[in-house]
PDB file of N, CA and C in Angstrom:
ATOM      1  N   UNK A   1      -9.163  10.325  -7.571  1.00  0.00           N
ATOM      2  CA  UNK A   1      -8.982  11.136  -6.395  1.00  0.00           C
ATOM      3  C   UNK A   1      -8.843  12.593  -6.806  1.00  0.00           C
ATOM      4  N   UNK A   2      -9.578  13.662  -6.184  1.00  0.00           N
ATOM      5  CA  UNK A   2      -9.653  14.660  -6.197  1.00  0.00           C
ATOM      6  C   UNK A   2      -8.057  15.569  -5.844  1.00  0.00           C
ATOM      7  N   UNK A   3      -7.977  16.618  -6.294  1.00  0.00           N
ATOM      8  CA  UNK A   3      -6.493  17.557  -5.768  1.00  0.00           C
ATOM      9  C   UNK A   3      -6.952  18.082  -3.706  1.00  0.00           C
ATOM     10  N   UNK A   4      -8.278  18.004  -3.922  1.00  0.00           N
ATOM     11  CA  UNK A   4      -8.703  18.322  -2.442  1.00  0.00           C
ATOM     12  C   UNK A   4      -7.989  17.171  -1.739  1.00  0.00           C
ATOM     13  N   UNK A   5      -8.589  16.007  -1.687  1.00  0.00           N
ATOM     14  CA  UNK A   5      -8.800  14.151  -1.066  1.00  0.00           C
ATOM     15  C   UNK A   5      -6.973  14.240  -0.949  1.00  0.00           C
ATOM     16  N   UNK A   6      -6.288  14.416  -2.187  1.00  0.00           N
ATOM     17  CA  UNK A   6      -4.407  14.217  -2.028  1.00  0.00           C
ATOM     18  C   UNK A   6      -3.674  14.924  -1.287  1.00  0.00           C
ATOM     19  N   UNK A   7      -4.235  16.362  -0.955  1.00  0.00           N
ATOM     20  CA  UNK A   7      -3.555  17.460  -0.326  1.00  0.00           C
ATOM     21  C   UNK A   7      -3.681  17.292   1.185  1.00  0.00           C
ATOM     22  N   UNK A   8      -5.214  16.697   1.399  1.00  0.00           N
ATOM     23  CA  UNK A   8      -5.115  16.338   2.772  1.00  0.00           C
ATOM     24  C   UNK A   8      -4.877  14.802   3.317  1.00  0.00           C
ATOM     25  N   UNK A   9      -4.445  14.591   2.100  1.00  0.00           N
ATOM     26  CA  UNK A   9      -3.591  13.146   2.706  1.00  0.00           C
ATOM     27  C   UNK A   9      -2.233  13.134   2.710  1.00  0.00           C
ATOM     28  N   UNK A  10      -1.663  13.982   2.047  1.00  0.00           N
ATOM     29  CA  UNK A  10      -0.575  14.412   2.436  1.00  0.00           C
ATOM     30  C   UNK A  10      -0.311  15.091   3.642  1.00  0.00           C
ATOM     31  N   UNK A  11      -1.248  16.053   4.194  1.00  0.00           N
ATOM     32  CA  UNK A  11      -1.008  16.787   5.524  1.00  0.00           C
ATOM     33  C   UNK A  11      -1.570  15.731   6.263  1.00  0.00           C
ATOM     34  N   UNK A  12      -2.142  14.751   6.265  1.00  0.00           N
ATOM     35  CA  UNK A  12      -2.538  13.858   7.325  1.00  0.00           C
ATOM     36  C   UNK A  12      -1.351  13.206   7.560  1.00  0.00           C
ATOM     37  N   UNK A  13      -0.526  12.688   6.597  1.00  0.00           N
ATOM     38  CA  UNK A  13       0.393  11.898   6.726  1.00  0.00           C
ATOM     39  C   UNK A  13       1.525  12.839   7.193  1.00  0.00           C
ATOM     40  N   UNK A  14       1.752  14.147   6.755  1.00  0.00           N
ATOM     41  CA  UNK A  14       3.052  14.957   7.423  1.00  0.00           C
ATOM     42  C   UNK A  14       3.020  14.906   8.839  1.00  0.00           C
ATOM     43  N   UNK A  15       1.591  15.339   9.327  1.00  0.00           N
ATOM     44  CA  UNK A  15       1.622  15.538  10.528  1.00  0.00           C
ATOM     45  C   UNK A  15       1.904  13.742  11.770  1.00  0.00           C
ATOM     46  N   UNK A  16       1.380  12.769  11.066  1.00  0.00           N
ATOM     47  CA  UNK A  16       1.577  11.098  11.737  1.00  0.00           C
ATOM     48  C   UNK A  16       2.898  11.817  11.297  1.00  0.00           C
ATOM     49  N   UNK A  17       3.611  11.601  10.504  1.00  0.00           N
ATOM     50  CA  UNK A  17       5.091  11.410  10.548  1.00  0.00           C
ATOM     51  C   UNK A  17       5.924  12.301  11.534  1.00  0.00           C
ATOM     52  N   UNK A  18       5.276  13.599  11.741  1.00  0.00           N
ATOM     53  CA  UNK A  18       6.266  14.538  12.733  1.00  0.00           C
ATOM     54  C   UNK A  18       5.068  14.357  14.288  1.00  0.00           C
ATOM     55  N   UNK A  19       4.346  13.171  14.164  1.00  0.00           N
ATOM     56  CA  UNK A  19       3.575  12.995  15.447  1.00  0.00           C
ATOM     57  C   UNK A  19       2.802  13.873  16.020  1.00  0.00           C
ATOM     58  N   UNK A  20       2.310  14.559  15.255  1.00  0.00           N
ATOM     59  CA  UNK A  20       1.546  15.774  15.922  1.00  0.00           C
ATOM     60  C   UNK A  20      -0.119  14.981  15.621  1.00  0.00           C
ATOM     61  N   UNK A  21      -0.852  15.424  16.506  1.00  0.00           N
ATOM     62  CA  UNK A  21      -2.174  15.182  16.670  1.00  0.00           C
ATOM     63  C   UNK A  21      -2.962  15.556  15.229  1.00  0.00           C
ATOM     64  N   UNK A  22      -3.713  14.601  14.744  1.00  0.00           N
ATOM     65  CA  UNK A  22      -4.265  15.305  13.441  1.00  0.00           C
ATOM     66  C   UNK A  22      -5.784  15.852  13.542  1.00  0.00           C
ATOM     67  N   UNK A  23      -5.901  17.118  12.813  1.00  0.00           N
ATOM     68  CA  UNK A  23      -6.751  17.977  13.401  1.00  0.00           C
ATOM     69  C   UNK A  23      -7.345  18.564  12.402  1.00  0.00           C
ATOM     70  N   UNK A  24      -8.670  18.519  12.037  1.00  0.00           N
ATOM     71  CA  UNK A  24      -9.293  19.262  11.307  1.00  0.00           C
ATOM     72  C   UNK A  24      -7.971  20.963  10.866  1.00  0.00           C
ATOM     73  N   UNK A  25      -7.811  21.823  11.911  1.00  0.00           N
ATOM     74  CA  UNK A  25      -7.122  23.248  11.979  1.00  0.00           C
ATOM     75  C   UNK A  25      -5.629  23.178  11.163  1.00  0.00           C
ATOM     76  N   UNK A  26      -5.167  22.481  11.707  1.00  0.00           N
ATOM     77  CA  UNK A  26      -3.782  21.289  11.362  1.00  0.00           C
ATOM     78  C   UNK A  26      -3.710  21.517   9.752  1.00  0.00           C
ATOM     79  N   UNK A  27      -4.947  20.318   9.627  1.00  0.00           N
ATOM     80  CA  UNK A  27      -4.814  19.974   8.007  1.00  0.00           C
ATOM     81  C   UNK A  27      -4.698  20.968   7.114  1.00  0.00           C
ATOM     82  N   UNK A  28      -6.069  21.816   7.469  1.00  0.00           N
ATOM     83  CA  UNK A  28      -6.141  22.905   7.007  1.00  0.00           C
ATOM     84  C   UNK A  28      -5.317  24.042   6.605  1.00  0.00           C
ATOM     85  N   UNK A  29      -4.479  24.028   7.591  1.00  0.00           N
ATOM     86  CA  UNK A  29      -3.685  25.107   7.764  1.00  0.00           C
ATOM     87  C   UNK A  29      -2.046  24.652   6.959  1.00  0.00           C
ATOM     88  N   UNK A  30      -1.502  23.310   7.276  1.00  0.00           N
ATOM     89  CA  UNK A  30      -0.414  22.651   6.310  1.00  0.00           C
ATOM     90  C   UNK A  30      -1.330  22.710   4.688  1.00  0.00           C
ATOM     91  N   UNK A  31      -2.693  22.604   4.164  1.00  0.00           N
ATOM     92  CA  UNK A  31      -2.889  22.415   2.806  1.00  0.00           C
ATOM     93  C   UNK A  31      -2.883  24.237   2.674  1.00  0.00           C
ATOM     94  N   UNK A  32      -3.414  24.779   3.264  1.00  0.00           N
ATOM     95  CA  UNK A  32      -3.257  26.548   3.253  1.00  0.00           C
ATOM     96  C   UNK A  32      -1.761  26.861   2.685  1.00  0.00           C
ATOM     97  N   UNK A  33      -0.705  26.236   3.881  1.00  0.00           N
ATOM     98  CA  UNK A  33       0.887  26.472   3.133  1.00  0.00           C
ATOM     99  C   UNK A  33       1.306  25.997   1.929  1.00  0.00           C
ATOM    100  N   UNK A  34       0.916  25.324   1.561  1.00  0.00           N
ATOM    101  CA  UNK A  34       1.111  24.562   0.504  1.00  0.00           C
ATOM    102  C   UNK A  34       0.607  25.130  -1.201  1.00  0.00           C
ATOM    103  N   UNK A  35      -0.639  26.369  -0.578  1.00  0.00           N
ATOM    104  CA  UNK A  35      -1.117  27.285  -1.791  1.00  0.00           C
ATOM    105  C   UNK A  35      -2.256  26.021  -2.477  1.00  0.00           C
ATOM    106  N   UNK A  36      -3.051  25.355  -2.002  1.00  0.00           N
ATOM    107  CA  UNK A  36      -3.879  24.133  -2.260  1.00  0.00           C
ATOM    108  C   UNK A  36      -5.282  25.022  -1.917  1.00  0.00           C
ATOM    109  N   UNK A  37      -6.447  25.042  -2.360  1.00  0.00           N
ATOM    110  CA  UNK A  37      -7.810  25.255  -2.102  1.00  0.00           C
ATOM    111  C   UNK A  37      -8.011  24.035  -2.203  1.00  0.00           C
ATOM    112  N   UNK A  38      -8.801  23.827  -0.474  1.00  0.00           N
ATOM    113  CA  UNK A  38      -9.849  22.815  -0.697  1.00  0.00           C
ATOM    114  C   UNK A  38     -11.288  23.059   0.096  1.00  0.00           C
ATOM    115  N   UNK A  39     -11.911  22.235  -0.459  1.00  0.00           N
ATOM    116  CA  UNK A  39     -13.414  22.635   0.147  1.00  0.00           C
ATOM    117  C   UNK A  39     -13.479  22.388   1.482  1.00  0.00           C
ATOM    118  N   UNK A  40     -13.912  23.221   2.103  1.00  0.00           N
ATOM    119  CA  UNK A  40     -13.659  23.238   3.654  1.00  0.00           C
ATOM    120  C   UNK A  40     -14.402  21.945   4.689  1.00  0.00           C
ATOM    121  N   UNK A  41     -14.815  20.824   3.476  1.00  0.00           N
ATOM    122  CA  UNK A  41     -15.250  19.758   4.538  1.00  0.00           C
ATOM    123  C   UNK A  41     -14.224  18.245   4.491  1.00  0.00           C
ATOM    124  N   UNK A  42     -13.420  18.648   3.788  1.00  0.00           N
ATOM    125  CA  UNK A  42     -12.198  17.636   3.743  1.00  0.00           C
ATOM    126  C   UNK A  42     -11.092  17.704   4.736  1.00  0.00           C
ATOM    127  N   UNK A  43     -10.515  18.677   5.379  1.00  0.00           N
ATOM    128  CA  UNK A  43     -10.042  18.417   6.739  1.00  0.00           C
ATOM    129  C   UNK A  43     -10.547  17.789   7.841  1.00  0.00           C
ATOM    130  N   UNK A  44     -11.993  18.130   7.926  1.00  0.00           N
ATOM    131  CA  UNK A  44     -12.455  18.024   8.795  1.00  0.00           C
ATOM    132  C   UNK A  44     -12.692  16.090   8.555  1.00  0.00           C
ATOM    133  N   UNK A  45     -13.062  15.726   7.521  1.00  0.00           N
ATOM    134  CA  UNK A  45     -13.221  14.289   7.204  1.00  0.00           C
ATOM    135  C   UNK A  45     -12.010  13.486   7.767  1.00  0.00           C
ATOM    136  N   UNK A  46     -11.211  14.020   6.779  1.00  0.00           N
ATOM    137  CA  UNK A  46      -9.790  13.411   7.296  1.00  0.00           C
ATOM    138  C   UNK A  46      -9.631  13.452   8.703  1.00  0.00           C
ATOM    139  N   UNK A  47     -10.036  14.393   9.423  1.00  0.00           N
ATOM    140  CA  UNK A  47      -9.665  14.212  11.131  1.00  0.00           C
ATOM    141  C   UNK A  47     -10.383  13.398  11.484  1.00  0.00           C
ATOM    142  N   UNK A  48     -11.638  13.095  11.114  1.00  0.00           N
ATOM    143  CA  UNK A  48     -12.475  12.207  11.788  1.00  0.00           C
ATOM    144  C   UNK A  48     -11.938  11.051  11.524  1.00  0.00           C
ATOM    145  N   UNK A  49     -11.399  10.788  10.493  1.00  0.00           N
ATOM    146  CA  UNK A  49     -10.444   9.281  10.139  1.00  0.00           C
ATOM    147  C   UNK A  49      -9.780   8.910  10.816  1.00  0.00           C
ATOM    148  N   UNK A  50      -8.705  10.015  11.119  1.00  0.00           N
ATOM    149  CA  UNK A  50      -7.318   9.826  11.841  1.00  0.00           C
ATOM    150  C   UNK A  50      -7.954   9.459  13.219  1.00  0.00           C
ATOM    151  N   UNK A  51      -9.413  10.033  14.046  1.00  0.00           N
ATOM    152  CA  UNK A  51      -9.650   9.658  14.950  1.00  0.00           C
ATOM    153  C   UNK A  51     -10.074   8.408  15.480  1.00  0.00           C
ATOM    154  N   UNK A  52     -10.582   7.710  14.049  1.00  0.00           N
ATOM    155  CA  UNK A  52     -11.288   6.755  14.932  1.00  0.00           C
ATOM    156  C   UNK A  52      -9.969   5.250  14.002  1.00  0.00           C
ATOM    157  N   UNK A  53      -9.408   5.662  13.202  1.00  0.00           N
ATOM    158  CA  UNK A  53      -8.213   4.656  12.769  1.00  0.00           C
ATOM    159  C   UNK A  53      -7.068   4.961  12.685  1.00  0.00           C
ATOM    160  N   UNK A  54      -6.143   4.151  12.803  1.00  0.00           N
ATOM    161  CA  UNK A  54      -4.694   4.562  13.487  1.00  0.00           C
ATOM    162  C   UNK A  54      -3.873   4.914  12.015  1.00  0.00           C
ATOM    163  N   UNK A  55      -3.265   5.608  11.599  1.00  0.00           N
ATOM    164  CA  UNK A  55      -2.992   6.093  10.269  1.00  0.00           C
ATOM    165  C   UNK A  55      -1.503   5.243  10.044  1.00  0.00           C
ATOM    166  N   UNK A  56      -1.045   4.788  11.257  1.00  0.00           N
ATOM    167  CA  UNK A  56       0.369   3.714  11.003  1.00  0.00           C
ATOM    168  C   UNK A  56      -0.743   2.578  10.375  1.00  0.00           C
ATOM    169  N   UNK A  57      -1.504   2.148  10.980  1.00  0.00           N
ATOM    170  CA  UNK A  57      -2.147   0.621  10.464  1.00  0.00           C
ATOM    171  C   UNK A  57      -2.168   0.874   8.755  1.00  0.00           C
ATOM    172  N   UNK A  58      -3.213   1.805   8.536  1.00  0.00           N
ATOM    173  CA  UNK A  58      -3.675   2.383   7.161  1.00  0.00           C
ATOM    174  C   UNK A  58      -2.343   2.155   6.415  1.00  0.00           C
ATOM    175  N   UNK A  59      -1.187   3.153   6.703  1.00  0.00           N
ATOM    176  CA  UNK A  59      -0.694   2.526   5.686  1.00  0.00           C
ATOM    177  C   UNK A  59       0.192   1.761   5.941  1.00  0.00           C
ATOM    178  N   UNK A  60       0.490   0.494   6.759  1.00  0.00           N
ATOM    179  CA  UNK A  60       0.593  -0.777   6.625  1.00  0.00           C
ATOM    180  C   UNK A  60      -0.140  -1.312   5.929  1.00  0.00           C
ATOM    181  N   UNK A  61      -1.333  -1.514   5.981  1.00  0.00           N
ATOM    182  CA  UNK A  61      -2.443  -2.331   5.328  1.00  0.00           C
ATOM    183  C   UNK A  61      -3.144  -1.377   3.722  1.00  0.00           C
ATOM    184  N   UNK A  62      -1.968  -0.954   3.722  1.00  0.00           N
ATOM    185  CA  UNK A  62      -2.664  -0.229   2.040  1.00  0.00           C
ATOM    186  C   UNK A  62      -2.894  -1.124   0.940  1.00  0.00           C
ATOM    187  N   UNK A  63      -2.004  -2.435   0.983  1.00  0.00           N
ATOM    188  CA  UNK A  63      -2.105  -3.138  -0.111  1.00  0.00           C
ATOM    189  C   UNK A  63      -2.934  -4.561   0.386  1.00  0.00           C
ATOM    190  N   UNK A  64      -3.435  -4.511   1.292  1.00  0.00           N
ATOM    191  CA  UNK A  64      -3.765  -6.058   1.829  1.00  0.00           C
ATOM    192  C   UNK A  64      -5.497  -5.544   0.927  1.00  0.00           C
ATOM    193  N   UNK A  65      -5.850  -6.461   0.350  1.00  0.00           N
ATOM    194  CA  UNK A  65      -6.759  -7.063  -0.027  1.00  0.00           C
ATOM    195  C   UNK A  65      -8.080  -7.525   0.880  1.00  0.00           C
ATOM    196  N   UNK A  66      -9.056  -7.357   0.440  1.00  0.00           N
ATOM    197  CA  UNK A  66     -10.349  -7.797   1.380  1.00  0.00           C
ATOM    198  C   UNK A  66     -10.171  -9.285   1.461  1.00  0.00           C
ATOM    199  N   UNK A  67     -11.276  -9.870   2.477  1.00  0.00           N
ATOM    200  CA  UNK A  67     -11.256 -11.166   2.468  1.00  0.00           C
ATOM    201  C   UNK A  67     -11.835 -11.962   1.392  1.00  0.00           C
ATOM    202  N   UNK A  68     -11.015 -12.616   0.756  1.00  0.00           N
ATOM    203  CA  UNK A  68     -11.542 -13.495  -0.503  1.00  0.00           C
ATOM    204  C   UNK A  68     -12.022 -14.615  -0.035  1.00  0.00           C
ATOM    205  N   UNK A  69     -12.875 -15.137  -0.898  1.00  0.00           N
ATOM    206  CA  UNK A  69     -13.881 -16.493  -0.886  1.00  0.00           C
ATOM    207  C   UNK A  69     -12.941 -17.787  -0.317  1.00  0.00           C
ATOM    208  N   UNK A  70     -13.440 -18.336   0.865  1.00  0.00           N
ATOM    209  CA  UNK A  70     -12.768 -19.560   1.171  1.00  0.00           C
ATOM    210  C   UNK A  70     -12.611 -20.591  -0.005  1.00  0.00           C
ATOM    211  N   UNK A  71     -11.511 -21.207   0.033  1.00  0.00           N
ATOM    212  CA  UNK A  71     -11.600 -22.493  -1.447  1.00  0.00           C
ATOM    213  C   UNK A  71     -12.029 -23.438  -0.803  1.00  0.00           C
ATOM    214  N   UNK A  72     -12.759 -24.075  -1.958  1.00  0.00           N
ATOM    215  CA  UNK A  72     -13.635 -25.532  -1.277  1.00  0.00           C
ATOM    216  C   UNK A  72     -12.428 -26.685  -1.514  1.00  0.00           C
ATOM    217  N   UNK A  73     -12.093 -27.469  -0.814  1.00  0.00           N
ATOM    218  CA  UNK A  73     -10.935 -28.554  -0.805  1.00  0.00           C
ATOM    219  C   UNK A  73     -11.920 -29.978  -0.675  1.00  0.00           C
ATOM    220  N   UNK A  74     -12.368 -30.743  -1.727  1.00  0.00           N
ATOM    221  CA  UNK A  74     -13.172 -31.782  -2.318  1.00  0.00           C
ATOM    222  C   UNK A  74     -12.379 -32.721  -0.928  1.00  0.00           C
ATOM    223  N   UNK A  75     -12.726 -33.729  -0.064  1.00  0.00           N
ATOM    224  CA  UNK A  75     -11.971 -34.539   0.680  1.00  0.00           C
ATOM    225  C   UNK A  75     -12.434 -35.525  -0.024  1.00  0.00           C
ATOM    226  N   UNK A  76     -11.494 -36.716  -0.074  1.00  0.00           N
ATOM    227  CA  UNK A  76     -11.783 -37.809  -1.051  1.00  0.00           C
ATOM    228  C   UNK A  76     -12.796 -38.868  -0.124  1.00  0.00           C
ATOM    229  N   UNK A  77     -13.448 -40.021  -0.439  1.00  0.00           N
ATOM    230  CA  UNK A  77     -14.725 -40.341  -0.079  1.00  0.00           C
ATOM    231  C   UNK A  77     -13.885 -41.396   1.049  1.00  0.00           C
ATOM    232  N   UNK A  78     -15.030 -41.887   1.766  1.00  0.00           N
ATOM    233  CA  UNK A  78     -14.531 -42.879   2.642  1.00  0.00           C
ATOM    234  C   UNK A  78     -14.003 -44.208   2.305  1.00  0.00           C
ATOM    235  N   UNK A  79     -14.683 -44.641   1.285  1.00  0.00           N
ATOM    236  CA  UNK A  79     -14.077 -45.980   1.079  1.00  0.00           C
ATOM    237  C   UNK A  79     -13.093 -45.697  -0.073  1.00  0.00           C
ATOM    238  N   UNK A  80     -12.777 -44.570  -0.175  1.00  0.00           N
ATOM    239  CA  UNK A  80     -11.705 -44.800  -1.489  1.00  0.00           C
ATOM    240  C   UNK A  80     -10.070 -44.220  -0.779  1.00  0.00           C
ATOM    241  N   UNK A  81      -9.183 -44.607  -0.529  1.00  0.00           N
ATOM    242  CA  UNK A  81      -8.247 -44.056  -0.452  1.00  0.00           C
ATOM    243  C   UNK A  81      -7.295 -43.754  -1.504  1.00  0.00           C
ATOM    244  N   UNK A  82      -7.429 -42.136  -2.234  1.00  0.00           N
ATOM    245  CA  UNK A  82      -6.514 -41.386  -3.216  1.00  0.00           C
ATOM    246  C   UNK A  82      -5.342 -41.426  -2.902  1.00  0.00           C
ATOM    247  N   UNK A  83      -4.545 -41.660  -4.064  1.00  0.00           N
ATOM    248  CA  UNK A  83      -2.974 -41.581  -3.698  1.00  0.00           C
ATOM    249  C   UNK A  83      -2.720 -40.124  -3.909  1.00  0.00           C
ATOM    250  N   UNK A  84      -1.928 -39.614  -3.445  1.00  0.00           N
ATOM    251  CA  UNK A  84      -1.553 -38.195  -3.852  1.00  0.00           C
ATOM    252  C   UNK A  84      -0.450 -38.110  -4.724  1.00  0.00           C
ATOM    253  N   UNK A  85      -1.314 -37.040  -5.756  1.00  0.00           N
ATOM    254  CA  UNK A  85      -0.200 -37.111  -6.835  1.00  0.00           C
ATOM    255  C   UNK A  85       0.771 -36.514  -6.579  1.00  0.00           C
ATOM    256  N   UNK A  86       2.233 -37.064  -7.170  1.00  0.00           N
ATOM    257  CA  UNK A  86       3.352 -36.166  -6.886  1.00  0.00           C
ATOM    258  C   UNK A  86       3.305 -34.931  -7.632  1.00  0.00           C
ATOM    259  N   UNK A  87       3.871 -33.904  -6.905  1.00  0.00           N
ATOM    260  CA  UNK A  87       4.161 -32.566  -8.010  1.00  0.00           C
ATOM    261  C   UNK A  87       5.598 -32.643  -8.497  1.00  0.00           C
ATOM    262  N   UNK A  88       5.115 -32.524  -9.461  1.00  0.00           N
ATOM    263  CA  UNK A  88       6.523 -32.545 -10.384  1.00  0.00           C
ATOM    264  C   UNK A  88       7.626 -31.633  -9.963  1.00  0.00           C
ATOM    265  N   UNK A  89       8.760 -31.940 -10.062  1.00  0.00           N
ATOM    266  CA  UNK A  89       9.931 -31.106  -9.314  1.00  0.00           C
ATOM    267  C   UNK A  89      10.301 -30.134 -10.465  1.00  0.00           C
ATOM    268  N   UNK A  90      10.441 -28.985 -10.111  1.00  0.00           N
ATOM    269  CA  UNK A  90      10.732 -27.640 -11.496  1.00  0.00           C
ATOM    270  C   UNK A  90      11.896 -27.559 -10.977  1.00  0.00           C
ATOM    271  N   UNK A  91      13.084 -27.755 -11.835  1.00  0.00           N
ATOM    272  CA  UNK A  91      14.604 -27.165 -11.882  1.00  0.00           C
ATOM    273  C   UNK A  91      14.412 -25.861 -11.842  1.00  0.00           C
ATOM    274  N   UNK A  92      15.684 -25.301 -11.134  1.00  0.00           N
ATOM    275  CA  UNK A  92      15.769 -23.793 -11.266  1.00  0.00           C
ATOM    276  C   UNK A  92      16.942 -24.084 -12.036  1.00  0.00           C
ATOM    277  N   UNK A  93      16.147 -22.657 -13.127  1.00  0.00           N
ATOM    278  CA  UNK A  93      17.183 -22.240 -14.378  1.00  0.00           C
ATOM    279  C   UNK A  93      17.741 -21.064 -14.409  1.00  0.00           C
ATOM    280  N   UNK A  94      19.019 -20.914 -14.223  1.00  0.00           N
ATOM    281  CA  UNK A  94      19.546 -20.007 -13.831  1.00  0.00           C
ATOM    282  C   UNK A  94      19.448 -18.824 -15.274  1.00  0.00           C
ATOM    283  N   UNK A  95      18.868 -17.657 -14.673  1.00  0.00           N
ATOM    284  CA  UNK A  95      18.605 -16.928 -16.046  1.00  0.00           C
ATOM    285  C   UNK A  95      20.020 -15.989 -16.127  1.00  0.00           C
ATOM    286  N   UNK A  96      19.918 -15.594 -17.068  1.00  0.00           N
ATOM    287  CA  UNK A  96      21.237 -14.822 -17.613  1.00  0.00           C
ATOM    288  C   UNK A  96      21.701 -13.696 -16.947  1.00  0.00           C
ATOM    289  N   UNK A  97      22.392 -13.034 -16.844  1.00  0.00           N
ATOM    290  CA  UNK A  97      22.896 -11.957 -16.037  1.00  0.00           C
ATOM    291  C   UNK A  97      22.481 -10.446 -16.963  1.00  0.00           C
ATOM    292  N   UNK A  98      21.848  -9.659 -16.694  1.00  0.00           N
ATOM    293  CA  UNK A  98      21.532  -8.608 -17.946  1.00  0.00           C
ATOM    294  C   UNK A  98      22.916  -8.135 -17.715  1.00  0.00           C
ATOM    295  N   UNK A  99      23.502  -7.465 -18.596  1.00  0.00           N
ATOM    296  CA  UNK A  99      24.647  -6.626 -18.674  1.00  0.00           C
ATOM    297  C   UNK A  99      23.782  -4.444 -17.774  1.00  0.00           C
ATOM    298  N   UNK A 100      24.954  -4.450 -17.391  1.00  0.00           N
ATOM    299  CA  UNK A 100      24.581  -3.342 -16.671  1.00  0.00           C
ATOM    300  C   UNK A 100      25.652  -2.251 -17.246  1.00  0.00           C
ATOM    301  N   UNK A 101      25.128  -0.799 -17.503  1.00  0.00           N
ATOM    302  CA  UNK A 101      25.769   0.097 -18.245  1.00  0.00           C
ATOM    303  C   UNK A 101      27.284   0.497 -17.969  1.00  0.00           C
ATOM    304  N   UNK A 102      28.091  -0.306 -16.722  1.00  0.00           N
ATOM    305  CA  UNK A 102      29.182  -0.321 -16.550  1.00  0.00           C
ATOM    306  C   UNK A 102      30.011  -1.654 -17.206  1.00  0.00           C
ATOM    307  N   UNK A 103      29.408  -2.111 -17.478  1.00  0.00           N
ATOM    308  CA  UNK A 103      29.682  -3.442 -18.229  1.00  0.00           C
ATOM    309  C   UNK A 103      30.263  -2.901 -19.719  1.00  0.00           C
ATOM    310  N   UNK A 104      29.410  -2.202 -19.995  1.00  0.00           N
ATOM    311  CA  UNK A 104      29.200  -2.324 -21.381  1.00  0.00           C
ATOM    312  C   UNK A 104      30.469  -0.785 -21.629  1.00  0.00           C
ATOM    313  N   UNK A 105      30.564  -0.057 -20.914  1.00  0.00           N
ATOM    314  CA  UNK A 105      31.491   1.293 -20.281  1.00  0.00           C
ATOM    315  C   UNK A 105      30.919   2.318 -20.335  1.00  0.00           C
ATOM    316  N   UNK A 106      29.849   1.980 -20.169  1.00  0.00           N
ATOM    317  CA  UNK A 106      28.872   3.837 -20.546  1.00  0.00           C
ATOM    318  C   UNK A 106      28.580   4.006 -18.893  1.00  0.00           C
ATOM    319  N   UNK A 107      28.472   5.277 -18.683  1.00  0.00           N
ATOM    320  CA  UNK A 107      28.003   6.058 -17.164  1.00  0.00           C
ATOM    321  C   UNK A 107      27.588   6.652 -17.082  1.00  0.00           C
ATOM    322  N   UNK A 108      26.832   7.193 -16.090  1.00  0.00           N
ATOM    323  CA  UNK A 108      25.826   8.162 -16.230  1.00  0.00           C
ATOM    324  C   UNK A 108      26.588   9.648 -16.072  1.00  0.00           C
ATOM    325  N   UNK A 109      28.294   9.412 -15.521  1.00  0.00           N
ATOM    326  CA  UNK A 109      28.787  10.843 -15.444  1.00  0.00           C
ATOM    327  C   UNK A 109      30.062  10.486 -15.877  1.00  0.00           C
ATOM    328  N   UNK A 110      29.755   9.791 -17.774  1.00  0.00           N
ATOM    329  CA  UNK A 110      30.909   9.910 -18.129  1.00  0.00           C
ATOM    330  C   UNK A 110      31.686  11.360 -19.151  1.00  0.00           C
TER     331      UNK A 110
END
């Protein structure tokens, strides 16, 4: 990602957060305060974004993943009835407690 592409995703996102309409002029003008040059067709991109997708969804859905390949699930044949195997039961093992720097008597404002 470019220093242009970050600056106006940051003013895209200042402005969703204080609810103001996002605007080609807008962007421009929050990456202007900021002492940022960018090429003058990246506000304008970004507005067209904000227009036609809702910038709460975006970043809700920042980490969701495309749609992956359905799994094929083999069904067992007609005349055979499979028993299903059991899954083995995993104990939970209780892991150790790390010691934490008050434990040990050190602080960060000792």
């Amino acid at each position: 990602m470019s220093i242009s592409e970050i600056a106006c995703t940051y003013a895209a996102l200042i402005l969703h957060d204080d609810g103001i309409p996002i605007t080609a002029e807008k962007i421009a003008a929050l990456v202007k305060a900021a002492n940022v040059s960018v090429e003058s067709y990246w506000p304008g991109l970004f507005a067209k974004l904000a227009e036609k997708r809702d910038i709460g969804d975006l970043i809700l859905n920042v980490g969701a993943g495309g749609g992956g390949g359905a799994v094929a699930v083999a069904a067992p044949g007609a005349g055979a009835a499979a028993p299903a195997a059991a899954a083995p039961v995993e104990e939970k093992k209780e892991e150790p407690k790390e010691e934490s720097d008050e434990d040990m008597g050190f602080s960060l404002f000792d």
